[in-house]
N, C-alpha and C. Protein backbone atom coordinates (compact mmCIF):
# COMPACT_ATOMS: atom_id res chain seq x y z
N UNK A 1 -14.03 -28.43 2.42
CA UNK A 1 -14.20 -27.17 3.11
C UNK A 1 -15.67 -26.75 3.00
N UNK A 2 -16.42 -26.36 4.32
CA UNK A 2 -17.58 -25.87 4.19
C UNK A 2 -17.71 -24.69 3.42
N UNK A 3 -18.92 -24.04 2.82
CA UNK A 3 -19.23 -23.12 2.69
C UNK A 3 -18.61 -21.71 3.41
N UNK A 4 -19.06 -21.72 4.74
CA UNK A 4 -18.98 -20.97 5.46
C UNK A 4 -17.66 -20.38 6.16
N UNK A 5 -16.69 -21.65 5.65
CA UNK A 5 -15.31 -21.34 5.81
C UNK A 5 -14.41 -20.60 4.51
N UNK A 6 -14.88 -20.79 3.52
CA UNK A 6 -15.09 -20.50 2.03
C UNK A 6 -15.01 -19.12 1.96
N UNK A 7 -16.38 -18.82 2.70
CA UNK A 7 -16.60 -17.33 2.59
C UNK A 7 -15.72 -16.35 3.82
N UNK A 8 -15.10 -17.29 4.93
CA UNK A 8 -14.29 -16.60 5.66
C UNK A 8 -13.30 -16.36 5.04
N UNK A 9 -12.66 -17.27 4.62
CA UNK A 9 -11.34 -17.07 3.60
C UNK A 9 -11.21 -15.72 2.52
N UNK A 10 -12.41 -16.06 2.27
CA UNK A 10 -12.96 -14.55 0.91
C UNK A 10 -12.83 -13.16 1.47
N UNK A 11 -13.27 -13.44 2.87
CA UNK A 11 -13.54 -11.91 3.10
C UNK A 11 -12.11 -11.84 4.16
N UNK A 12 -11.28 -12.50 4.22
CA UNK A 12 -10.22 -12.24 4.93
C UNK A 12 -8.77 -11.72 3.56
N UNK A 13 -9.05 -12.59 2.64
CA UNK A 13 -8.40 -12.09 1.53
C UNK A 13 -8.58 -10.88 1.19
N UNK A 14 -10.03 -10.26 1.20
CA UNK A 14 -10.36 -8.93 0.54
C UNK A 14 -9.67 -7.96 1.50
N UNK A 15 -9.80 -8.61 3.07
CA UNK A 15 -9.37 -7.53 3.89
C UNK A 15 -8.09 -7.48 4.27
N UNK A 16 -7.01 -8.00 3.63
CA UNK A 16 -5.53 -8.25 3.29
C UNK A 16 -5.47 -7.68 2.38
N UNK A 17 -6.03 -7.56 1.28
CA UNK A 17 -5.57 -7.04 0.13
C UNK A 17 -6.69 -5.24 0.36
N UNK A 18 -7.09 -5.31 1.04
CA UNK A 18 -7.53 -3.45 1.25
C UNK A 18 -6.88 -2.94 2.09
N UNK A 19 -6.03 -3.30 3.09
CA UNK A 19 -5.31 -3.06 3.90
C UNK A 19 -3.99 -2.56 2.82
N UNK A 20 -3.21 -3.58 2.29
CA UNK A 20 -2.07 -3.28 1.76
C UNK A 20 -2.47 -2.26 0.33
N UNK A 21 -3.17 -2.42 -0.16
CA UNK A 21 -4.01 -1.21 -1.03
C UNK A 21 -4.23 0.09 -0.39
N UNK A 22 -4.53 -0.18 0.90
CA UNK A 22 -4.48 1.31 1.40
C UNK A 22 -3.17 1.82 2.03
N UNK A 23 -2.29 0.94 2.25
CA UNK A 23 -0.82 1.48 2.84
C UNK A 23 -0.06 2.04 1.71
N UNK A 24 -0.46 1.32 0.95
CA UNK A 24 0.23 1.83 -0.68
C UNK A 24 -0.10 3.18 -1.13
N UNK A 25 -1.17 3.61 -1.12
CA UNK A 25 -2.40 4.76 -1.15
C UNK A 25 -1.66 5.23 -0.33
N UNK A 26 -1.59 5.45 0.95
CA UNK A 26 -1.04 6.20 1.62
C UNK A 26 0.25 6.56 1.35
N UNK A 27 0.70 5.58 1.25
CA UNK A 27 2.85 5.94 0.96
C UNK A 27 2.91 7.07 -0.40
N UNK A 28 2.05 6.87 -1.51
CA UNK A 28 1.47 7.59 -2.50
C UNK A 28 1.07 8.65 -2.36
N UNK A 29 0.38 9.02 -1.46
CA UNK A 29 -0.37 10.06 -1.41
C UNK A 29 0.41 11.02 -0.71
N UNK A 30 1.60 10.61 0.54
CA UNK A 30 1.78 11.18 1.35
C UNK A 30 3.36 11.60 0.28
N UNK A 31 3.95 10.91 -0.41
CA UNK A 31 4.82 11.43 -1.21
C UNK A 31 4.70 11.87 -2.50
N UNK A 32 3.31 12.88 -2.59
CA UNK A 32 3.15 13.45 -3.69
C UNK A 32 2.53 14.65 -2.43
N UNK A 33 2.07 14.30 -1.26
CA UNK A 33 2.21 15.71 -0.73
C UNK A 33 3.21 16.42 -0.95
N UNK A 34 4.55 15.51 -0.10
CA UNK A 34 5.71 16.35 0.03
C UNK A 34 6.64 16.37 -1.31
N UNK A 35 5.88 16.14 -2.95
CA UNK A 35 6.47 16.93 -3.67
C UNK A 35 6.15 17.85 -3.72
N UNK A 36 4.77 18.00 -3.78
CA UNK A 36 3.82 19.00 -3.96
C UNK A 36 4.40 20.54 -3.11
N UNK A 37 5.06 19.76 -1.94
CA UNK A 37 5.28 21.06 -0.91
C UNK A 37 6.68 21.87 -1.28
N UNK A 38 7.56 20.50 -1.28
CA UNK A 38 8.64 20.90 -1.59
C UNK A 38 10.07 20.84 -2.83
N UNK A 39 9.10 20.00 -3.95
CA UNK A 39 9.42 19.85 -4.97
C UNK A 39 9.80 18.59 -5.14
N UNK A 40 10.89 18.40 -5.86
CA UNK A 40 11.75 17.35 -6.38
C UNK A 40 13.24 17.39 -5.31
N UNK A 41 13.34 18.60 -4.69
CA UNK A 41 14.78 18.53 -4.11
C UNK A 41 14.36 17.71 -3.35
N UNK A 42 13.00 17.84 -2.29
CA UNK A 42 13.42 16.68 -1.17
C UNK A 42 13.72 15.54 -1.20
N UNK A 43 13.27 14.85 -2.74
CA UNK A 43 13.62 13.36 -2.91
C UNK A 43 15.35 13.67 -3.56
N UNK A 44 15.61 14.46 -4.61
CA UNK A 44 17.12 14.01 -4.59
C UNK A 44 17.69 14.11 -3.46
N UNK A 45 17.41 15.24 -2.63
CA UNK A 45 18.65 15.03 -1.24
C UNK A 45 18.65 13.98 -0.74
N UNK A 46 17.11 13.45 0.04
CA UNK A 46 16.60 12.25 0.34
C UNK A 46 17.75 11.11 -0.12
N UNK A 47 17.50 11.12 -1.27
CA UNK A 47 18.35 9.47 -2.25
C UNK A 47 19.80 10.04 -2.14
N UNK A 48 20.13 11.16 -2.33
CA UNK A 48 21.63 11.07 -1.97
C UNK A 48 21.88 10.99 -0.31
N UNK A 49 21.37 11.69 0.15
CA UNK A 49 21.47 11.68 1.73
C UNK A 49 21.79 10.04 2.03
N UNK A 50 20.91 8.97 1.48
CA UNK A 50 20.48 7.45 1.78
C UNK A 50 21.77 6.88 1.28
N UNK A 51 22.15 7.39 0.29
CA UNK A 51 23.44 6.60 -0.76
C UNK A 51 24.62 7.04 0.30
N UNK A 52 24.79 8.33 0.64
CA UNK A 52 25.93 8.67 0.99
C UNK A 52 25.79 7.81 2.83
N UNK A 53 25.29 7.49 3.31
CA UNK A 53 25.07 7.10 4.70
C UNK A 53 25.46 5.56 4.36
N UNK A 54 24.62 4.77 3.10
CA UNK A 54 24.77 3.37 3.02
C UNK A 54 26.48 3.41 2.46
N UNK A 55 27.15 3.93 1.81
CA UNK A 55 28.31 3.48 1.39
C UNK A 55 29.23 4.63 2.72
């Protein structure tokens, strides 16, 4: 493998792994908004709401 393919690989890895680093960041961020807004109930209803629909 050349060099130059080397370093494509490198910077395609980095930009796979900042991508999913930032979706993560986001999923994070955006569910500590909506504790922030609306506490803890929205996730228990949330998880029961999910449980009671899947069974």
């Amino acid at each position: 493998m050349s060099v130059e393919a080397e370093q494509i690989d490198q910077q395609e890895r980095r930009a796979r792994v900042s991508l999913i680093a930032g979706a993560v960041l986001c999923l994070v961020a955006s569910g500590g908004l909506l504790w922030w807004h609306y506490g803890g109930a929205i996730f228990n209803d949330l998880v029961l709401t999910t449980l009671a629909w899947c069974f």
